[in-house]
C-alpha atoms as a PDB file:
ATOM      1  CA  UNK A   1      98.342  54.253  60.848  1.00  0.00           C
ATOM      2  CA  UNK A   2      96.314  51.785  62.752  1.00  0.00           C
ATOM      3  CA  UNK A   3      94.391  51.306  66.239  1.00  0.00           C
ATOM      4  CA  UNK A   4      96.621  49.321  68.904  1.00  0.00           C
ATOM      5  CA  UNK A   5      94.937  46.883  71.086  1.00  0.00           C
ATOM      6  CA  UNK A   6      92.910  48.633  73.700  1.00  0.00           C
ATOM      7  CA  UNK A   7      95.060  50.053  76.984  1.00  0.00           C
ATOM      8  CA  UNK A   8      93.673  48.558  80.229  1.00  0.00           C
ATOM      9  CA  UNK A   9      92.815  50.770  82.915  1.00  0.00           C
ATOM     10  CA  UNK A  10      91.455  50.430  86.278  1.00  0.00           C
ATOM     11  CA  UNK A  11      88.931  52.837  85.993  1.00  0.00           C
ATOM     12  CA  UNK A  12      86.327  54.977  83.839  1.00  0.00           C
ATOM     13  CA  UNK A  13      88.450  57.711  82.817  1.00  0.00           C
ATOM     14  CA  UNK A  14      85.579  60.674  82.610  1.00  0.00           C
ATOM     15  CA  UNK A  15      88.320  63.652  82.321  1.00  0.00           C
ATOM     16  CA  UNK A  16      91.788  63.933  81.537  1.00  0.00           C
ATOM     17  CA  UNK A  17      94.779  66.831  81.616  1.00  0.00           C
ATOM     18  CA  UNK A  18      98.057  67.058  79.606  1.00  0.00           C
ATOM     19  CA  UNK A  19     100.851  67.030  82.236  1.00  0.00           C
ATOM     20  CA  UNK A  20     104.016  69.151  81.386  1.00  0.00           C
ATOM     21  CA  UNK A  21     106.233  65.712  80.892  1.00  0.00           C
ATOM     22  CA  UNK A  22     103.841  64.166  78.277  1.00  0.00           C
ATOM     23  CA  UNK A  23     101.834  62.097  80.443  1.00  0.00           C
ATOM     24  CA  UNK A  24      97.768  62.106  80.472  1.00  0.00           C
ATOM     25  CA  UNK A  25      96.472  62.438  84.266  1.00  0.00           C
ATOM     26  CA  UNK A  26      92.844  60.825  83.898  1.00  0.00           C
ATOM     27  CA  UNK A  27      90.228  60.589  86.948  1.00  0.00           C
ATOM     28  CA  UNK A  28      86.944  59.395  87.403  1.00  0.00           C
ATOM     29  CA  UNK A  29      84.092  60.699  89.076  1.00  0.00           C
ATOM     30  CA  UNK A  30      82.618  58.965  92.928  1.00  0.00           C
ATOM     31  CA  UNK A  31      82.899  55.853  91.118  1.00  0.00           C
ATOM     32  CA  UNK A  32      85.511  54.079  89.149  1.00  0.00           C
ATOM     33  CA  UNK A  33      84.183  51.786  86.888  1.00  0.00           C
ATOM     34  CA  UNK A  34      80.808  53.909  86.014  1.00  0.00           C
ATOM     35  CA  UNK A  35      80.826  57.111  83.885  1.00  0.00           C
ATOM     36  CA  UNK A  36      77.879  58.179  85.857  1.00  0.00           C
ATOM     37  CA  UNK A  37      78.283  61.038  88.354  1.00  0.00           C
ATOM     38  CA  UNK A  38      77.333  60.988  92.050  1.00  0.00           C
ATOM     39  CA  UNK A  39      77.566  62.589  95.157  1.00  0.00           C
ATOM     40  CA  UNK A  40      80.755  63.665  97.224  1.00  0.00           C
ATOM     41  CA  UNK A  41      83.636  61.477  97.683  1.00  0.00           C
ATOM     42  CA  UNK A  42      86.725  59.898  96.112  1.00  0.00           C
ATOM     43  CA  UNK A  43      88.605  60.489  93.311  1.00  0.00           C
ATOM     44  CA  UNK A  44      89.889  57.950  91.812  1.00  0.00           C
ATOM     45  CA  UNK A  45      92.955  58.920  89.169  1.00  0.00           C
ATOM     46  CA  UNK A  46      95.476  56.743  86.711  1.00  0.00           C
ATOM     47  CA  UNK A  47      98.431  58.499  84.518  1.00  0.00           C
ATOM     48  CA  UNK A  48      98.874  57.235  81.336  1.00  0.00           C
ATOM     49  CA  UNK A  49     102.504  56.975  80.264  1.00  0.00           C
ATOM     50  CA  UNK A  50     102.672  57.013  76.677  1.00  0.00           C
ATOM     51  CA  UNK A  51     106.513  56.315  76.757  1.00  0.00           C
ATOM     52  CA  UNK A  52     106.390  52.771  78.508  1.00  0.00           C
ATOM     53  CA  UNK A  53     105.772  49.739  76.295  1.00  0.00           C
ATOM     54  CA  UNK A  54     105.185  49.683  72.778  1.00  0.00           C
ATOM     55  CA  UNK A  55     101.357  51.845  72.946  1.00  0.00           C
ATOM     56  CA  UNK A  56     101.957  53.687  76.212  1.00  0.00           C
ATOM     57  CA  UNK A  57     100.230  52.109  79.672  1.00  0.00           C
ATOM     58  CA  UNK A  58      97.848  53.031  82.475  1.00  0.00           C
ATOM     59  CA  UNK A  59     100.075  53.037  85.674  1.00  0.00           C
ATOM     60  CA  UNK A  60      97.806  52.048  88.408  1.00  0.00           C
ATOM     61  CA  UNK A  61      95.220  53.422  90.699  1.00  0.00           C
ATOM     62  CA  UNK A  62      95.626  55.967  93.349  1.00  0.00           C
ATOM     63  CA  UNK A  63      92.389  56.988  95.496  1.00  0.00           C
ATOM     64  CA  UNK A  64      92.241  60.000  97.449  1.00  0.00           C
ATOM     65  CA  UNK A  65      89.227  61.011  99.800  1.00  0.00           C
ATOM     66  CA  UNK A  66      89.002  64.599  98.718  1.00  0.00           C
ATOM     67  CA  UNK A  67      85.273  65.126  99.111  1.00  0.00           C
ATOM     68  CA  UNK A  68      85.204  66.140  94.890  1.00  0.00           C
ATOM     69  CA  UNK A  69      83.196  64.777  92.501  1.00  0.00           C
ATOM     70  CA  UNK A  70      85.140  65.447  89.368  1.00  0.00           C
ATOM     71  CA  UNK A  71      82.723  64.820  86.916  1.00  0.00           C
ATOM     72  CA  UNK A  72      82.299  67.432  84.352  1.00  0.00           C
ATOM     73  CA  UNK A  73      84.417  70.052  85.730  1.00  0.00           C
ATOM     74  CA  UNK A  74      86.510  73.325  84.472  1.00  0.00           C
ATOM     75  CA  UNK A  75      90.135  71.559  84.198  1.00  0.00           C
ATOM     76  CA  UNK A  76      92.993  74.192  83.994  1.00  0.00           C
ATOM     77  CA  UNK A  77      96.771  73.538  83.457  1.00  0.00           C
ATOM     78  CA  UNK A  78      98.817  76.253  85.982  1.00  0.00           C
ATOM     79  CA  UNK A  79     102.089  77.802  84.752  1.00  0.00           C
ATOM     80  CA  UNK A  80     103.887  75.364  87.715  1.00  0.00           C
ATOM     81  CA  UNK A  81     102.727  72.411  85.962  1.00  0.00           C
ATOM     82  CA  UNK A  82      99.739  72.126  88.617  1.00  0.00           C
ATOM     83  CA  UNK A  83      96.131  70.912  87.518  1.00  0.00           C
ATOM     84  CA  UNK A  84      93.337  72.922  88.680  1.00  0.00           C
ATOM     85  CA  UNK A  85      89.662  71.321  88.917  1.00  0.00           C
ATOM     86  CA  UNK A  86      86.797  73.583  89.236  1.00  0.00           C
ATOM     87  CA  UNK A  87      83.361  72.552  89.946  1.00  0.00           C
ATOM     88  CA  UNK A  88      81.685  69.186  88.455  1.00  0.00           C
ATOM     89  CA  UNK A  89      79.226  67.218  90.433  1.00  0.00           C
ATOM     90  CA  UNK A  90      80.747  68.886  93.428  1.00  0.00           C
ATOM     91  CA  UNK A  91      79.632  72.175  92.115  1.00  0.00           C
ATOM     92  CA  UNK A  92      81.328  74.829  93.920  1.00  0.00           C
ATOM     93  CA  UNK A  93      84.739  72.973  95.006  1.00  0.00           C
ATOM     94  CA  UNK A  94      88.268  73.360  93.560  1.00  0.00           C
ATOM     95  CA  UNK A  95      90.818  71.110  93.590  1.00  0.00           C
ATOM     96  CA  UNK A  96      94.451  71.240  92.850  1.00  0.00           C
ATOM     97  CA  UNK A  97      96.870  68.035  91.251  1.00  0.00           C
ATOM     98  CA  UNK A  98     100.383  68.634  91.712  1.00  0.00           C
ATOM     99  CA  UNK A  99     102.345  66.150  89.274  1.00  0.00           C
ATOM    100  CA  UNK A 100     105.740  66.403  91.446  1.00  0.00           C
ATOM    101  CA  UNK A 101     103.497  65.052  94.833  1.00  0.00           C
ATOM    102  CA  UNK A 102     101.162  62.980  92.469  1.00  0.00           C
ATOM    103  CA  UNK A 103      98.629  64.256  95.399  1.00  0.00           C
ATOM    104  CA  UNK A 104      95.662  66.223  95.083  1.00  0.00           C
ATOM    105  CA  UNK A 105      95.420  69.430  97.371  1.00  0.00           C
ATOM    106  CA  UNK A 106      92.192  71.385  98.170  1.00  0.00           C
ATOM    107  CA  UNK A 107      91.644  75.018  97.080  1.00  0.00           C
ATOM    108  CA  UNK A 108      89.153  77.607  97.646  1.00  0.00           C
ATOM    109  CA  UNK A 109      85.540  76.881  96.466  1.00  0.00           C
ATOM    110  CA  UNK A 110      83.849  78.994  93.780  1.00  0.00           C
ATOM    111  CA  UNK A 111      81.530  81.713  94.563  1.00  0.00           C
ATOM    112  CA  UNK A 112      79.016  79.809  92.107  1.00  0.00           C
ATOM    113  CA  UNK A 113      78.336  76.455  92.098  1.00  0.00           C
ATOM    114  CA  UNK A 114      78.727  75.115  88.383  1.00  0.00           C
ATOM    115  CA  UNK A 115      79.709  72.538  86.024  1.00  0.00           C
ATOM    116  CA  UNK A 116      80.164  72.548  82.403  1.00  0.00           C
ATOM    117  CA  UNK A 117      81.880  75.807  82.268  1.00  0.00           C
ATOM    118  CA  UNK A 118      84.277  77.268  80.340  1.00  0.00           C
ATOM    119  CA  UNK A 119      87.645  78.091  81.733  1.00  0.00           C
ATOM    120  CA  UNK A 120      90.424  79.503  80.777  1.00  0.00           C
ATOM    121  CA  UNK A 121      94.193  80.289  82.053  1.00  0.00           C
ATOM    122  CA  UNK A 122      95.043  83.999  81.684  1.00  0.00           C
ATOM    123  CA  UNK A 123      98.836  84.783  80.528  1.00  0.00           C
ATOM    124  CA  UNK A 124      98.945  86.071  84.032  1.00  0.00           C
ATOM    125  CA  UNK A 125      98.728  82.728  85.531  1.00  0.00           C
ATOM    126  CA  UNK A 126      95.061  83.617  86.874  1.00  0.00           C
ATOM    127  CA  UNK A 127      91.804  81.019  86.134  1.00  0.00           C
ATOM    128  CA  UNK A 128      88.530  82.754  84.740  1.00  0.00           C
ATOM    129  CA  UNK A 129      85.513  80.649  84.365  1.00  0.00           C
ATOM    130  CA  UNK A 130      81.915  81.691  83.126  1.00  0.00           C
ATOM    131  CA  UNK A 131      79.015  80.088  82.645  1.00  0.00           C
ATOM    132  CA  UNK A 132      78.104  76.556  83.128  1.00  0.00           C
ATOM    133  CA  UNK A 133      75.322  74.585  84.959  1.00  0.00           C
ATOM    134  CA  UNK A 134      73.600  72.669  88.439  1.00  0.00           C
ATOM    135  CA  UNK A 135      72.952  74.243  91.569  1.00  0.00           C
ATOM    136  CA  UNK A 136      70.135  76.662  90.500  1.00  0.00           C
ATOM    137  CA  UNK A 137      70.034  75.856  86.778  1.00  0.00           C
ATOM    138  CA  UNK A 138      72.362  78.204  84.572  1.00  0.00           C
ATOM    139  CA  UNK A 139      70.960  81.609  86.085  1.00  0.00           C
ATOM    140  CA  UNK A 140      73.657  84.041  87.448  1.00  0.00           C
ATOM    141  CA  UNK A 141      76.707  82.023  86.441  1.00  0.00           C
ATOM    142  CA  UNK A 142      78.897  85.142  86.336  1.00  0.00           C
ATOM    143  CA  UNK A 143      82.519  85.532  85.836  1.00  0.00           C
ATOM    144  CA  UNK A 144      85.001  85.016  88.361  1.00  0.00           C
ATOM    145  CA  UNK A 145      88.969  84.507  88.605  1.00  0.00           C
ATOM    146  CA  UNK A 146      90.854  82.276  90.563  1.00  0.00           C
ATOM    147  CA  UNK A 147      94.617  83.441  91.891  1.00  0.00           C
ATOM    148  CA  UNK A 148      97.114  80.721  94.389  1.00  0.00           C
ATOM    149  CA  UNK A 149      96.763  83.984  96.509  1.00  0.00           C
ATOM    150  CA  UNK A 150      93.306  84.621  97.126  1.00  0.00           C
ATOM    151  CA  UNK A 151      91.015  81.788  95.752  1.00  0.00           C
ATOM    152  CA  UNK A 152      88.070  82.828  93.707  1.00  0.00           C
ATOM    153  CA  UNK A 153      86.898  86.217  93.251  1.00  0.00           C
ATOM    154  CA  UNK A 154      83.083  86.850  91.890  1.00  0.00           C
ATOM    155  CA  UNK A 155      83.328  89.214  88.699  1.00  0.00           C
ATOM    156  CA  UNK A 156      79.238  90.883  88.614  1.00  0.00           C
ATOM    157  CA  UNK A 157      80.526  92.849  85.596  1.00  0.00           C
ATOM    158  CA  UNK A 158      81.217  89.730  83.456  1.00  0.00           C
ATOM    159  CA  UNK A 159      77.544  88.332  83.238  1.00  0.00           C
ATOM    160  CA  UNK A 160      76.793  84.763  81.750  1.00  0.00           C
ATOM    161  CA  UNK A 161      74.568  86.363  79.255  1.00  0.00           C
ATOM    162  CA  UNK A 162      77.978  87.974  77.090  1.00  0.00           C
ATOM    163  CA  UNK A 163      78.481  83.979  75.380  1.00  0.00           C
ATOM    164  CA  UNK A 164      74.989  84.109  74.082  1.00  0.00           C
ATOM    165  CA  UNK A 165      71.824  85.861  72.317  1.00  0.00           C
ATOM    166  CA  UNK A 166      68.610  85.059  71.399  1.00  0.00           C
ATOM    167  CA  UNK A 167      69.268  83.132  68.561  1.00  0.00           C
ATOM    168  CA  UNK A 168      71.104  80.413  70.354  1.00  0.00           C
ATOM    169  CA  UNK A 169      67.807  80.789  72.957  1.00  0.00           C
ATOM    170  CA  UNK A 170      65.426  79.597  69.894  1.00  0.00           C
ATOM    171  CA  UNK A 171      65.220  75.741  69.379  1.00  0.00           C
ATOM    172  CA  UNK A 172      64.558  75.002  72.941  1.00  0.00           C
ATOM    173  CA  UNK A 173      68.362  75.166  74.174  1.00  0.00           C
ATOM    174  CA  UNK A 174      67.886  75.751  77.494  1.00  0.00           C
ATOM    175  CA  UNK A 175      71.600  75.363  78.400  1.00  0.00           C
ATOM    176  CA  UNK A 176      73.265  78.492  76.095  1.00  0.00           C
ATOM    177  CA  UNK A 177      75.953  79.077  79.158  1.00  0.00           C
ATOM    178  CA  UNK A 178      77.682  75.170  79.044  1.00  0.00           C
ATOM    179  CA  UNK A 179      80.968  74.598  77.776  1.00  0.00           C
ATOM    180  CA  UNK A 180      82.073  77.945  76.460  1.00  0.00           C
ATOM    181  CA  UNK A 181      85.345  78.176  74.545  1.00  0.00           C
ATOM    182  CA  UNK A 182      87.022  81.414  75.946  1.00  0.00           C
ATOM    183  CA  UNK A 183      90.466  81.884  75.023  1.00  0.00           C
ATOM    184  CA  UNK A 184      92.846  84.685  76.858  1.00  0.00           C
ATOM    185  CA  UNK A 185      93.551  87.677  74.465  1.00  0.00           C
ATOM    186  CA  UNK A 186      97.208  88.105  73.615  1.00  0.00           C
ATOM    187  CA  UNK A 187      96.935  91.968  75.460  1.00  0.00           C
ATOM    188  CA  UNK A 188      96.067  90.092  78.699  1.00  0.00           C
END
């Protein structure tokens, strides 16, 4: 193999989301050409269309005022096709990208304000996230699960502590909770 030429796009694509046709939906955070996060604002997104041209191309810049900062978020892809953004510099929003609209839609905020968590769809179509960080450091990042019905829902039973011990405390890590791999269990 070999490297094609680089793909222009129009912005600093900080996250990106497999949508169900095969195209990459990438955003930036408040600003487009820096990687750097900032406060509330716009999001500014670009799909990438592997199947036009001969190395796929970056098909142009829509801005939306949604009030999210989308940088380092929990990025879920819903049964429908939907992608759902959790947290990021906007810690405790959530907000939804429907690919048929190309429009993003606002959904319930978290119970915890976070970033850098881990999230996972359930087999039920339901979100869980755990963990992460901001807003009040990485204390009390519990559980919680996210339905189309009823927004988030706070899960005290499912404490941050459960994705580490003491060993990954050692070493100074003071950040144990960020980016946690959780995977659904094939029993649900």
């Amino acid at each position: 193999g070999e490297w094609s030429d680089p793909i222009p796009f129009n912005l600093v694509p900080v996250a990106v989301a497999n949508l169900p046709d095969g195209r990459l939906l990438t955003w930036s955070s408040r600003f487009r050409e820096s990687r750097f996060d900032a406060a509330d604002g716009f999001t500014y997104t670009e799909i990438y269309d592997p199947s036009v041209g001969p190395n796929g191309q970056a098909m142009g810049l829509r801005i939306t005022d949604n009030n999210h900062n989308m940088f380092c978020p929990g990025i879920n892809n819903l049964a429908d096709g939907r992608i759902l953004v959790a947290g990021g510099g906007s810690a405790p929003r959530t907000t939804i990208y429907d690919p048929q609209t190309e429009n993003w839609i606002s959904s319930d905020n978290m119970n915890v304000a976070r970033a850098y968590q881990g999230n996972v769809t359930l087999a039920n179509g339901e979100v869980f996230t755990i963990g992460g960080q901001w807003d009040g450091g990485s204390n009390g990042k519990i559980g919680e699960v996210w339905t189309p019905e009823n927004g988030w829902k706070s899960l005290p039973g499912i404490p941050m502590e459960i994705l580490f011990n003491n060993k990954d405390l050692s070493g100074g890590h003071n950040r144990p909770a960020d980016h946690a791999w959780v995977w659904g269990a094939p029993n649900g």
